[in-house]
C-alpha atoms as a PDB file:
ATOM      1  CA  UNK A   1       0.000   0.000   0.000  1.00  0.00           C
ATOM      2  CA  UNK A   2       2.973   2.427   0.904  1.00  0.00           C
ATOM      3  CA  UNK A   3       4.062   1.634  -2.783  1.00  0.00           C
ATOM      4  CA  UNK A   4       1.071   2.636  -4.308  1.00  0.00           C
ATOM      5  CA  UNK A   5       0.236   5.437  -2.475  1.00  0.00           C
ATOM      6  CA  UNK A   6       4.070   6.711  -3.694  1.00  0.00           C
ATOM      7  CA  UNK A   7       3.924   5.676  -6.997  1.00  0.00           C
ATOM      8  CA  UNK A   8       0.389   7.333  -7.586  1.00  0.00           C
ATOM      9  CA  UNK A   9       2.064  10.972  -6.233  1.00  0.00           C
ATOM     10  CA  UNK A  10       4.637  10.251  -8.558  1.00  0.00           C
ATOM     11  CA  UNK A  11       2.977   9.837 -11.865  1.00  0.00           C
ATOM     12  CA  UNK A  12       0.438  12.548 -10.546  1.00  0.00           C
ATOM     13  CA  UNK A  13       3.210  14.798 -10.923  1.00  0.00           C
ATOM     14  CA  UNK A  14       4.558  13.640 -13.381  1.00  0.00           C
ATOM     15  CA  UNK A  15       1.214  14.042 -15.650  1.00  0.00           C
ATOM     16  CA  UNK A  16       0.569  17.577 -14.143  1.00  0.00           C
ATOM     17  CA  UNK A  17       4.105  18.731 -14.719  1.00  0.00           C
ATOM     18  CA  UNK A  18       4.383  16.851 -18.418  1.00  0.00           C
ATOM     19  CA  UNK A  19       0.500  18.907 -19.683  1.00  0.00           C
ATOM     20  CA  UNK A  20       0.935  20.821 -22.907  1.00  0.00           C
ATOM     21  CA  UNK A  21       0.465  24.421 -21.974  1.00  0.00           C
ATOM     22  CA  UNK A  22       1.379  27.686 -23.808  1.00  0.00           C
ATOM     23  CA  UNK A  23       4.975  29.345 -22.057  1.00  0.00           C
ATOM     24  CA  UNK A  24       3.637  32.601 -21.532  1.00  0.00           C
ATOM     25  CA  UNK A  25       0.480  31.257 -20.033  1.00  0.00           C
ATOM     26  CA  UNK A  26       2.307  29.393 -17.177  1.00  0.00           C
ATOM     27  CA  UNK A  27       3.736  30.774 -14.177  1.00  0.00           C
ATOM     28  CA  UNK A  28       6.303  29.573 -11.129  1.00  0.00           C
ATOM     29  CA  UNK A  29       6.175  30.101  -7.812  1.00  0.00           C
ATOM     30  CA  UNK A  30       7.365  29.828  -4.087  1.00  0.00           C
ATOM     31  CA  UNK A  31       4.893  29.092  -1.331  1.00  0.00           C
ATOM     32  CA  UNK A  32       6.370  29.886   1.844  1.00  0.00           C
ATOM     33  CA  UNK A  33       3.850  29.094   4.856  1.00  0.00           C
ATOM     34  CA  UNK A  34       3.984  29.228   8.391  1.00  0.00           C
ATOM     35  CA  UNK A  35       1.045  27.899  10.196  1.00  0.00           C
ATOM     36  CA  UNK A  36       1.097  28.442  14.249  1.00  0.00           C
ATOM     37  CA  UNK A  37      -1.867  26.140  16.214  1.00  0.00           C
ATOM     38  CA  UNK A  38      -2.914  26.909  19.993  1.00  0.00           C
ATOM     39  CA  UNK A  39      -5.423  24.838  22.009  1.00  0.00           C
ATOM     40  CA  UNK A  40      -7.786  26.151  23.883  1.00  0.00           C
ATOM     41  CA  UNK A  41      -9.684  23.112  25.001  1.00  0.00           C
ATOM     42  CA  UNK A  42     -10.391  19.982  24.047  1.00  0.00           C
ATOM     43  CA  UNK A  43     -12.735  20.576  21.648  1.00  0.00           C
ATOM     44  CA  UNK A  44     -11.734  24.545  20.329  1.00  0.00           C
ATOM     45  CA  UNK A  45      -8.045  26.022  18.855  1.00  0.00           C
ATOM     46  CA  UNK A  46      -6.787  28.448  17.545  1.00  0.00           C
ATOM     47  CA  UNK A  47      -5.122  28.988  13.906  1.00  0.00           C
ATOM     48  CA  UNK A  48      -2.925  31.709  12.302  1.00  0.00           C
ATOM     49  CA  UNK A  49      -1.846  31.771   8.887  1.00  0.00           C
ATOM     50  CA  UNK A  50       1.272  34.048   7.404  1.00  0.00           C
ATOM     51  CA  UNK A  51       1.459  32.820   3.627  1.00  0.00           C
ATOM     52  CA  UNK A  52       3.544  34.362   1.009  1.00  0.00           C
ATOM     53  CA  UNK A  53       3.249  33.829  -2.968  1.00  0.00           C
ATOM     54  CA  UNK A  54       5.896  34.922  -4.775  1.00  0.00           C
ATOM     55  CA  UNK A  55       7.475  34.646  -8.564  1.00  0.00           C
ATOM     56  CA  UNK A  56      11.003  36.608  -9.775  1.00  0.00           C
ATOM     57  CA  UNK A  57      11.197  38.545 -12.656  1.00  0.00           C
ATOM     58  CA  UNK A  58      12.729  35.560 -14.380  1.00  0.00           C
ATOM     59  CA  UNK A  59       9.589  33.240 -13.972  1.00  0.00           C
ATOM     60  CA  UNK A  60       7.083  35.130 -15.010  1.00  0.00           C
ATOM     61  CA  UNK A  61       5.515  35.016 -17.998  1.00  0.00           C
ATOM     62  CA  UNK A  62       6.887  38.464 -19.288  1.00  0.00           C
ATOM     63  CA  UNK A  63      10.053  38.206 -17.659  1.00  0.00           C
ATOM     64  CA  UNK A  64      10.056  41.545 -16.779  1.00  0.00           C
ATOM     65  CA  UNK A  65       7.602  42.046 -13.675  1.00  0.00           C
ATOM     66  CA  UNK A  66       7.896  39.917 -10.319  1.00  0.00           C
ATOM     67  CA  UNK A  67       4.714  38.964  -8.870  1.00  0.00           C
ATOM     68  CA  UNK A  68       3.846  38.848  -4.837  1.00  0.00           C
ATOM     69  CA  UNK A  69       1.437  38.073  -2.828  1.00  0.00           C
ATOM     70  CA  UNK A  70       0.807  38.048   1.062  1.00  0.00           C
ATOM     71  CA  UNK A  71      -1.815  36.573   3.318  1.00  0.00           C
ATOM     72  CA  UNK A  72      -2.293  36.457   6.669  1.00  0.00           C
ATOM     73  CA  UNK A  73      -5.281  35.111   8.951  1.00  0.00           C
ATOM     74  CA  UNK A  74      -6.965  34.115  12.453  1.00  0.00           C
ATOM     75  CA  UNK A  75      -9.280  31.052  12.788  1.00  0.00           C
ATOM     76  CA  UNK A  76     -11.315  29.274  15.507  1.00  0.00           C
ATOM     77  CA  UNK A  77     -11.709  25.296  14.933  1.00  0.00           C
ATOM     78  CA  UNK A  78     -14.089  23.788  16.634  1.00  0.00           C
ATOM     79  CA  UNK A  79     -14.063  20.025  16.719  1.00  0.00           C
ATOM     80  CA  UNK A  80     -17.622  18.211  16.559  1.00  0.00           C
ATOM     81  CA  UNK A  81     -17.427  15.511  19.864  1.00  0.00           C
ATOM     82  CA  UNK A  82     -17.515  12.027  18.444  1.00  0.00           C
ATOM     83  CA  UNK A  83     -21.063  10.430  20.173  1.00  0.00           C
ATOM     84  CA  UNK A  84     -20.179   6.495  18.712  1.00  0.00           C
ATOM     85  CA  UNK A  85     -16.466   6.811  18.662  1.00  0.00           C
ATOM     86  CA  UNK A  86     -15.314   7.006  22.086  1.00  0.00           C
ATOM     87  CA  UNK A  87     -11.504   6.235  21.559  1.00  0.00           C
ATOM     88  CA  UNK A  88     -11.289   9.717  19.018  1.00  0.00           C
ATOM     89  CA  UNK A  89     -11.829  11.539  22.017  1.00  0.00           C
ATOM     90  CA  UNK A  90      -8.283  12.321  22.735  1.00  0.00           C
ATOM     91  CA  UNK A  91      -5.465  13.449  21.653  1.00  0.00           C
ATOM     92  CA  UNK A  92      -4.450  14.682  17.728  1.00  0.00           C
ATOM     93  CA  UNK A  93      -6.728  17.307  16.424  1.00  0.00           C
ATOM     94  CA  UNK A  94      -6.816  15.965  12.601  1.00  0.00           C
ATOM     95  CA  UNK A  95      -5.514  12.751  13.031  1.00  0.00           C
ATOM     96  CA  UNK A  96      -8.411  11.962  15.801  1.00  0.00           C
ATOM     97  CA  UNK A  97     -11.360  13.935  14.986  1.00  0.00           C
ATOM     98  CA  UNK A  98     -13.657  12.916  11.880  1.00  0.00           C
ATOM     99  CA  UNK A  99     -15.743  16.340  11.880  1.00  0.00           C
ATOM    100  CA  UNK A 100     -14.468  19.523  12.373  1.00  0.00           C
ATOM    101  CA  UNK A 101     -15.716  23.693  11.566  1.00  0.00           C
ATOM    102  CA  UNK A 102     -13.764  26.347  10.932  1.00  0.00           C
ATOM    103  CA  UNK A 103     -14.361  30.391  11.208  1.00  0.00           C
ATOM    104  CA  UNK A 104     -12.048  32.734  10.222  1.00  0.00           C
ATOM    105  CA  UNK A 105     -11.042  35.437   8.044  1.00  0.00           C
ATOM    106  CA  UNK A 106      -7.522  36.897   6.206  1.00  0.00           C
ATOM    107  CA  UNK A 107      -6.220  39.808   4.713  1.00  0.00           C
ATOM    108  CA  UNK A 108      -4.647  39.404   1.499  1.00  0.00           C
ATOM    109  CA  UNK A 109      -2.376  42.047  -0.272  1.00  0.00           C
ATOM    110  CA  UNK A 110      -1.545  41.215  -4.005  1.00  0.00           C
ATOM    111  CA  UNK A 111       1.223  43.068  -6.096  1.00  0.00           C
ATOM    112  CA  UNK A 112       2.092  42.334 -10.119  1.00  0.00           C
ATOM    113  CA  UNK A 113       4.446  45.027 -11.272  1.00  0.00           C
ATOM    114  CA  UNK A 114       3.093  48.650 -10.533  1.00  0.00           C
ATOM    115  CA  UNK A 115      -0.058  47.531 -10.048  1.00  0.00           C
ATOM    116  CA  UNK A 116      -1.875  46.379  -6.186  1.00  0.00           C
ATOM    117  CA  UNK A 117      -4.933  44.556  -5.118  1.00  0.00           C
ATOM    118  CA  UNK A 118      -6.586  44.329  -1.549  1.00  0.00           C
ATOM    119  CA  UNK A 119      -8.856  41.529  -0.080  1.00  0.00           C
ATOM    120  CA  UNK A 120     -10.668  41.191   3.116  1.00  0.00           C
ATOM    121  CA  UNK A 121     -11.902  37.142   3.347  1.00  0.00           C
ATOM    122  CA  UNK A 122     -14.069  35.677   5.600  1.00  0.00           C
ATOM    123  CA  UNK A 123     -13.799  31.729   5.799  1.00  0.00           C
ATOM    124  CA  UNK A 124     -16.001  29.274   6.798  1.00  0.00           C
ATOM    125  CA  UNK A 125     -15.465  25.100   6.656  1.00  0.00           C
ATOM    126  CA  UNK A 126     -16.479  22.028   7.359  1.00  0.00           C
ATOM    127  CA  UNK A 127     -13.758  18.966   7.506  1.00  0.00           C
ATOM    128  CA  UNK A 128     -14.584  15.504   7.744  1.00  0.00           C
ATOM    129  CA  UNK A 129     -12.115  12.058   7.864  1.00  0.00           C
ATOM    130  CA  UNK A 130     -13.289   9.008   6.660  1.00  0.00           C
ATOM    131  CA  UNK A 131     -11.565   5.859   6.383  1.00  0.00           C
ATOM    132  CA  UNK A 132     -10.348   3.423   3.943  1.00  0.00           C
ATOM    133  CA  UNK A 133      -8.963  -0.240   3.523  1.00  0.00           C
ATOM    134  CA  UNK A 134      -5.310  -0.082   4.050  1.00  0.00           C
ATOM    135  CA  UNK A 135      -5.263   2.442   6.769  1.00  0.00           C
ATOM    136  CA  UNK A 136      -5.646   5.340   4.123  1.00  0.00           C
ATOM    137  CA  UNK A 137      -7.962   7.979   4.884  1.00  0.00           C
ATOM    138  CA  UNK A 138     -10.243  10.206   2.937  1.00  0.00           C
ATOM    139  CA  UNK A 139     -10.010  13.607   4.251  1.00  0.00           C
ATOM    140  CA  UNK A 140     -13.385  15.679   2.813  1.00  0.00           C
ATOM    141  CA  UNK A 141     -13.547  19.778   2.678  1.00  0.00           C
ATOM    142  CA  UNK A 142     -15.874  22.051   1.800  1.00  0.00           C
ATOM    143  CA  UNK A 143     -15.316  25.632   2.212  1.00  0.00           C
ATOM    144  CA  UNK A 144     -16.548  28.846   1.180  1.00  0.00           C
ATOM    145  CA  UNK A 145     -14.783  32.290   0.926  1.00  0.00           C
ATOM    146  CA  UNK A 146     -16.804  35.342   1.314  1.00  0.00           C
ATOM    147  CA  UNK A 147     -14.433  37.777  -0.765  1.00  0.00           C
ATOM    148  CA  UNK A 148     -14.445  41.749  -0.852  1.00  0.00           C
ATOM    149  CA  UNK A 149     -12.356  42.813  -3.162  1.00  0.00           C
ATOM    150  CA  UNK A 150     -10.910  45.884  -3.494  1.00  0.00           C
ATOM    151  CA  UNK A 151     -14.707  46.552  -3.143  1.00  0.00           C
ATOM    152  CA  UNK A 152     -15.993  44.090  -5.445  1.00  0.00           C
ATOM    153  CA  UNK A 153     -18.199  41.459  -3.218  1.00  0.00           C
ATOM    154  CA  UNK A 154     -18.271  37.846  -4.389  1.00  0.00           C
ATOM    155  CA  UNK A 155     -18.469  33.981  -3.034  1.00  0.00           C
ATOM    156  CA  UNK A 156     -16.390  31.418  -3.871  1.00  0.00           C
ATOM    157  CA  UNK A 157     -17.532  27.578  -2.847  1.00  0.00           C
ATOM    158  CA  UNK A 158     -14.166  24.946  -2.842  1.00  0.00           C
ATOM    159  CA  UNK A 159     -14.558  21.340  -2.343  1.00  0.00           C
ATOM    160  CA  UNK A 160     -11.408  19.256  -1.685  1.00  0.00           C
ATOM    161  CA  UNK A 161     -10.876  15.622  -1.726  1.00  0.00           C
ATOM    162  CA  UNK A 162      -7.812  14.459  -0.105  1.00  0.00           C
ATOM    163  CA  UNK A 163      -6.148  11.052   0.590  1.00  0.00           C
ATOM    164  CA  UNK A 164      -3.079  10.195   2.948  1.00  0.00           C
ATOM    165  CA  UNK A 165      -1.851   7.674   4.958  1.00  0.00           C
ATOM    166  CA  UNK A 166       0.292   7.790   7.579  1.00  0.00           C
ATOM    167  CA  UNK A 167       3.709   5.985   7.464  1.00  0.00           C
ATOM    168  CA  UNK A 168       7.270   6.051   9.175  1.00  0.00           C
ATOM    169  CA  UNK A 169       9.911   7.491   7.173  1.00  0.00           C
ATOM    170  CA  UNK A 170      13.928   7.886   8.691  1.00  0.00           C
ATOM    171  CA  UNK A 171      12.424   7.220  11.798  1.00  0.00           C
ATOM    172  CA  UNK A 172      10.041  10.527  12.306  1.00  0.00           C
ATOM    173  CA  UNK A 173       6.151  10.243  11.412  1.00  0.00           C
ATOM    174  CA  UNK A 174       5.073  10.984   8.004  1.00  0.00           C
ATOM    175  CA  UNK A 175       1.557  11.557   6.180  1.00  0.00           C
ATOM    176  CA  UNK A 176       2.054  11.685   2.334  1.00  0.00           C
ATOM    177  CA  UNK A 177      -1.237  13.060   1.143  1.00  0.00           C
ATOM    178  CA  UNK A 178      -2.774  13.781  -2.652  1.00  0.00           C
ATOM    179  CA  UNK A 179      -5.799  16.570  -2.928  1.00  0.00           C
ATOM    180  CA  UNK A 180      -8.135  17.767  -5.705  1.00  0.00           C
ATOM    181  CA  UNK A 181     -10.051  20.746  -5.311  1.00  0.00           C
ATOM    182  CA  UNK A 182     -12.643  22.488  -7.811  1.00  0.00           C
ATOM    183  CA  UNK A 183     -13.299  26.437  -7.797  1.00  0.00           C
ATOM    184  CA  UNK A 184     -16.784  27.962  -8.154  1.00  0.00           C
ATOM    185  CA  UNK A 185     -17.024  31.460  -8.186  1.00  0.00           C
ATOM    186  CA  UNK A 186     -20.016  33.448  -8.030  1.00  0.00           C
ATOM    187  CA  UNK A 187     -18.363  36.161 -10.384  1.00  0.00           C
ATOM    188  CA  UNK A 188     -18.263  34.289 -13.433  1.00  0.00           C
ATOM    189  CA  UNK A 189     -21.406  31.547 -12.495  1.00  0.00           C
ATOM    190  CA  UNK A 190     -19.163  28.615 -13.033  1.00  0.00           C
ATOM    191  CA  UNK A 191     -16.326  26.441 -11.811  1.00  0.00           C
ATOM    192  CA  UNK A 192     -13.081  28.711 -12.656  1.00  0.00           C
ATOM    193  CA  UNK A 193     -10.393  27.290 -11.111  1.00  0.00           C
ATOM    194  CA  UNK A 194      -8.998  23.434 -10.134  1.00  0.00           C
ATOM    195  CA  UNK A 195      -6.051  22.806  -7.746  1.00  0.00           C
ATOM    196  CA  UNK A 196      -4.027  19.168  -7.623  1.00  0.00           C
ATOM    197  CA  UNK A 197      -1.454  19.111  -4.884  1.00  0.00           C
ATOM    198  CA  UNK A 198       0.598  16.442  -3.438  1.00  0.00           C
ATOM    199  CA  UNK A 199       2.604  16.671  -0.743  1.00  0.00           C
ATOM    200  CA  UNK A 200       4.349  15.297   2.425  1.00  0.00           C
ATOM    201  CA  UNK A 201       3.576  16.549   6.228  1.00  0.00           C
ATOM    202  CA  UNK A 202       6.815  15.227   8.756  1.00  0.00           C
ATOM    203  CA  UNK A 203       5.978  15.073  12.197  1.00  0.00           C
ATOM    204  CA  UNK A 204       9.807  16.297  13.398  1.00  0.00           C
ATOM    205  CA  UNK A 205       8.482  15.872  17.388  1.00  0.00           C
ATOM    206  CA  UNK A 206       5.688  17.221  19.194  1.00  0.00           C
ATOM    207  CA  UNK A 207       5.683  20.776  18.257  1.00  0.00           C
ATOM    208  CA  UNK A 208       6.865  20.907  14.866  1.00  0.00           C
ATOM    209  CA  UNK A 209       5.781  19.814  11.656  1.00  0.00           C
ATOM    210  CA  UNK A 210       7.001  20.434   8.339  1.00  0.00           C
ATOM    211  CA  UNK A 211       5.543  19.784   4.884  1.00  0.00           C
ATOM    212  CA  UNK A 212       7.038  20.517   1.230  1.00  0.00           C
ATOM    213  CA  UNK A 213       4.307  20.221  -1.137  1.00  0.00           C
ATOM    214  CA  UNK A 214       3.898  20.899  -5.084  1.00  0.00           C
ATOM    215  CA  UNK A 215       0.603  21.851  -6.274  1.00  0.00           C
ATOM    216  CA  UNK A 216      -0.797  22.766  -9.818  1.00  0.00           C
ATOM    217  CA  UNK A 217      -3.260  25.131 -10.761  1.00  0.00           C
ATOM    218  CA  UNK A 218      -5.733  25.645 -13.716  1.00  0.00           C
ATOM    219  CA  UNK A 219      -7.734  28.860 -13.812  1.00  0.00           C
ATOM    220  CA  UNK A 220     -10.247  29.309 -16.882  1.00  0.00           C
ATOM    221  CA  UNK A 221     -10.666  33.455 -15.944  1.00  0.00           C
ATOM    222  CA  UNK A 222      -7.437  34.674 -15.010  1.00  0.00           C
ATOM    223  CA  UNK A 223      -4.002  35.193 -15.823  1.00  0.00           C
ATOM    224  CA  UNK A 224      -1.759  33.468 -15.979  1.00  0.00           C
ATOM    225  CA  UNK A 225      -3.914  30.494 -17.050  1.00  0.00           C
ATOM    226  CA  UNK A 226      -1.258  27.882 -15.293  1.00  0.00           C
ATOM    227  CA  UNK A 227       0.195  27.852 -12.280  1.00  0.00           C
ATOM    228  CA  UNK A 228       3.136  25.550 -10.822  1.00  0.00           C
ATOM    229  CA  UNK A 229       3.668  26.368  -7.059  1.00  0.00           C
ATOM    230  CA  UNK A 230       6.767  24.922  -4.615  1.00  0.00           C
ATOM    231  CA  UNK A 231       5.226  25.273  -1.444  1.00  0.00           C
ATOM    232  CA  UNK A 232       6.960  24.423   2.231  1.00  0.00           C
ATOM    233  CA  UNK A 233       4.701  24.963   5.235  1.00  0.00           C
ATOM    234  CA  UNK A 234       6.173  25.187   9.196  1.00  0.00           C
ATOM    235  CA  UNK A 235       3.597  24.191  11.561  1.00  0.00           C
ATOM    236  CA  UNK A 236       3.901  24.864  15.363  1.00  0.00           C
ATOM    237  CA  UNK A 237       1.600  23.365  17.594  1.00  0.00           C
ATOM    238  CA  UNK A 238       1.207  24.161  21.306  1.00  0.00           C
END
């Protein structure tokens, strides 16, 4: 099962990578993410995001203008209680809950040459973890962003279906994982945007995780059109 579950992230990336695409229409970029967690109770934490997007001169599709982007947000998770599942009562947030909400909102500050965009975002979602023969889980999302941009009010609705497993790897924890996620947007009516990822979260010890990921991006009503992001998220949990 290990096998497979490596081998299918491989050739995922592989296929996204290998996609015929016109040059100017794709663009590369660095994820940088740091993630701090804080629990309040059993059942309630807290969340802050400080995410960065960002593309040099060189990798952008005119070569001329860098591209950045920064975000940064507060949540409140609140796990559901399991009523059946006794044992999940304890213990890791994601790894022993399978239904959790989340509130929150971000700030989001975009920049593409001489020209700047603003967005306040408030976030609400719903997780749940189901799982699978060979100790793989299904890890279900569904999520809305309520978007003001720069004045201009719209929803956005994202589903994501994710599956990992976790594993040991050089002696430390590991959870390889492989997400879809469709866009719909309010603005344009329709689904505008899908997002494959795959990825790998190491548990270095009980405060610190870390997790390179790759993820691909397809947008139907924006520029550029394709999207290859290197992403590496610190997470700090206390």
């Amino acid at each position: 099962m290990r096998r497979r579950i490596a081998y299918g992230t491989a050739i995922l990336v592989c296929l996204l990578w290998s996609r015929p695409c016109v040059a100017d229409e794709t663009q590369h970029e660095l994820w940088p993410e740091a993630n701090p967690y804080f629990k309040l109770s059993s059942r309630a934490r807290l969340y802050a995001l400080f995410a960065l997007a960002y593309a040099p001169e060189s990798w952008t599709g005119d070569q001329v203008s860098s591209l950045g982007e920064s975000e940064i947000g507060a949540h409140l998770d609140i796990s559901i209680k399991p009523i059946f599942r006794r044992t999940l009562r304890k213990a890791d947030w994601e790894r022993e809950r399978y239904l959790w909400a989340r509130v929150g909102y971000t700030r989001l500050a975009a920049r593409a040459g001489s020209l700047e965009s603003h967005e306040n975002r408030g976030v609400l979602e719903l997780t749940g973890r189901f799982r699978l023969p060979g100790q793989v889980w299904a890890v279900n999302r569904a999520r809305v962003d309520l978007r003001d941009n720069d004045g201009e009010l719209s929803t956005r609705y994202r589903f994501r279906l994710q599956l990992e497993r976790e594993t040991p790897l050089f002696g430390a924890v590991a959870v390889p994982y492989i997400n879809v996620e469709p866009f719909y947007d309010s603005r344009h009516d329709a689904v505008s945007r899908w997002r494959y990822e795959t990825g790998i979260e190491i548990l270095m010890n009980e405060h610190w995780r870390l997790e390179p990921h790759y993820l691909r991006q397809e947008d139907s009503r924006a520029e550029p059109r394709h999207t290859n992001a290197f992403g590496l998220i610190l997470k700090y949990y206390r």
